[in-house]
C-alpha atoms as a PDB file:
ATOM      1  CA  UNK A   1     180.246  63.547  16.465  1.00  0.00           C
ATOM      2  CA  UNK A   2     179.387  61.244  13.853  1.00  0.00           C
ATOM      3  CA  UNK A   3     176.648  62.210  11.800  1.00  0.00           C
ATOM      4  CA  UNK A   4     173.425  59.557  11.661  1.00  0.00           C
ATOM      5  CA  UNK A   5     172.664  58.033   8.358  1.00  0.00           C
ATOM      6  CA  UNK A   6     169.220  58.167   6.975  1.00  0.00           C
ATOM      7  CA  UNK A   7     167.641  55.195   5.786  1.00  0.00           C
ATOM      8  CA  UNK A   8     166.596  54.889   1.791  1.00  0.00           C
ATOM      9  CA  UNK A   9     163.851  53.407   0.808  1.00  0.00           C
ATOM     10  CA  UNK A  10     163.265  51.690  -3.080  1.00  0.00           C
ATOM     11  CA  UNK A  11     160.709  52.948  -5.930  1.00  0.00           C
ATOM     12  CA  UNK A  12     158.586  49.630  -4.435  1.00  0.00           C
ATOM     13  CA  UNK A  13     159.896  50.067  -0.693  1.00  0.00           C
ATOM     14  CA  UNK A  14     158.348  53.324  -0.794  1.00  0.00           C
ATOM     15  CA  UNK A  15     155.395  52.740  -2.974  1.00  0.00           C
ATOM     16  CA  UNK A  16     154.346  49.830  -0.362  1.00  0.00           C
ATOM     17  CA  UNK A  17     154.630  52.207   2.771  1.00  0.00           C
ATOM     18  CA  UNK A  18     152.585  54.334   0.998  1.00  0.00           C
ATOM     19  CA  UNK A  19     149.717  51.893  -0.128  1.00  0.00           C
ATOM     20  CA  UNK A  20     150.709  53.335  -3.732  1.00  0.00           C
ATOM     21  CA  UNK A  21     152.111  52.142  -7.150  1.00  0.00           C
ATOM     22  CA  UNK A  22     156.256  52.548  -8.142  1.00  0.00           C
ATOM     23  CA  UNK A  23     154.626  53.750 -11.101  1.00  0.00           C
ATOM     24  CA  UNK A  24     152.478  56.515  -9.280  1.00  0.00           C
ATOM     25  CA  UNK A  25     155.345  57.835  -7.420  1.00  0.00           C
ATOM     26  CA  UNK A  26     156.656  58.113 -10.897  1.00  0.00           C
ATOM     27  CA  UNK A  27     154.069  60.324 -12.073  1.00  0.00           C
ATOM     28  CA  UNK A  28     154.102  62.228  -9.000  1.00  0.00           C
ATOM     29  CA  UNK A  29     157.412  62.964  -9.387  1.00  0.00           C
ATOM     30  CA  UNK A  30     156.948  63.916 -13.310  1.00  0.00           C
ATOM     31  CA  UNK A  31     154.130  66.221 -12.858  1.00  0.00           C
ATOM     32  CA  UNK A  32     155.134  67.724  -9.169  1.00  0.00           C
ATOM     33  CA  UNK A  33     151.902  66.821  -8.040  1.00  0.00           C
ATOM     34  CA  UNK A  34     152.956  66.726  -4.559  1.00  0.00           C
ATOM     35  CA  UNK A  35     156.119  67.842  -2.647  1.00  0.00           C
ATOM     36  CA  UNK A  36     157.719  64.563  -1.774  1.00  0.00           C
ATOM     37  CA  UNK A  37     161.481  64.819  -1.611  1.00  0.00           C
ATOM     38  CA  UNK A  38     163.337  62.251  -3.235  1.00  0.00           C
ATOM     39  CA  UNK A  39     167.358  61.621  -4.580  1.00  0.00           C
ATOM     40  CA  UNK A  40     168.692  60.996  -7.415  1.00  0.00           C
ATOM     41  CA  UNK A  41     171.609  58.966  -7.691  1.00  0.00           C
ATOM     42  CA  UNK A  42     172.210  57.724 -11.319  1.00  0.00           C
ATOM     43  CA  UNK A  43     169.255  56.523 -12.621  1.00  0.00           C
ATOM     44  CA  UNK A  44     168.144  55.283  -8.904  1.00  0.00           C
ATOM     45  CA  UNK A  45     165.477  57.196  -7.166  1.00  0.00           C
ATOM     46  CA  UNK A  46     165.663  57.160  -3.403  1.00  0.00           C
ATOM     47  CA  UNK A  47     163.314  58.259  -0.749  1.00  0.00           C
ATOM     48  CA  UNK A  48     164.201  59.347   2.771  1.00  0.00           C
ATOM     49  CA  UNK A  49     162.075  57.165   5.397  1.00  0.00           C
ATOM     50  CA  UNK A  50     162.040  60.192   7.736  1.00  0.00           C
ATOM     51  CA  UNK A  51     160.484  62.578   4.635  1.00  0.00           C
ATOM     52  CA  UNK A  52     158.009  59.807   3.479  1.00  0.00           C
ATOM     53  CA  UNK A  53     156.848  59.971   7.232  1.00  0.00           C
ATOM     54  CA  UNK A  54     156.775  63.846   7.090  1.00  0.00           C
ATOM     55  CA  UNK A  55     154.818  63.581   4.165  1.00  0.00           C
ATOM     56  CA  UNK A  56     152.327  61.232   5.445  1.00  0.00           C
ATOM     57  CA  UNK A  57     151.881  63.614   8.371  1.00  0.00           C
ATOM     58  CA  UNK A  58     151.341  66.667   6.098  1.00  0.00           C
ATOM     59  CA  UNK A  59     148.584  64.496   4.531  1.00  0.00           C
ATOM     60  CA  UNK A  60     146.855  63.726   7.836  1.00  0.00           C
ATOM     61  CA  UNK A  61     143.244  64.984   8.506  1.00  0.00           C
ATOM     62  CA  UNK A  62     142.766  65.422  12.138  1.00  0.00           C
ATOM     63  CA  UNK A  63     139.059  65.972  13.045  1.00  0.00           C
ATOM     64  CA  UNK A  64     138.179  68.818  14.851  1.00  0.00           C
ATOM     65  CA  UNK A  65     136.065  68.898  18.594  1.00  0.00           C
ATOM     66  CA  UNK A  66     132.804  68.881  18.229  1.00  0.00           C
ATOM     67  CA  UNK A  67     131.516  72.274  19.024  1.00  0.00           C
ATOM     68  CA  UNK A  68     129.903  72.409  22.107  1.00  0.00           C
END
């Protein structure tokens, strides 16, 4: 069974799905601010789309029912 291929996003790609700077996700990754996976390959940075989703859902603030 062949093996599905994620999809890599860009520095910009993913800084543009995010609503962010390349040069935020820089200093994100620099300081570890927050646990978004990425790949290194060379000097290339990478982001998997599924784990920039997964991160965005982390991030979400659901409100809760109003008590009755």
């Amino acid at each position: 069974m062949a093996k599905e291929i994620p999809k890599l996003l860009t520095e910009n790609e993913t800084a543009a799905f995010l609503g962010a700077a390349p040069d935020t996700l820089a200093v994100w990754r620099c300081t570890r601010r927050y646990s978004l996976p990425y790949i290194k390959i060379g000097r290339l940075v990478r982001y998997r789309e599924s784990d920039v989703i997964a991160f965005l859902e982390s991030r979400t603030i659901r409100p809760q029912a109003a008590a009755r």
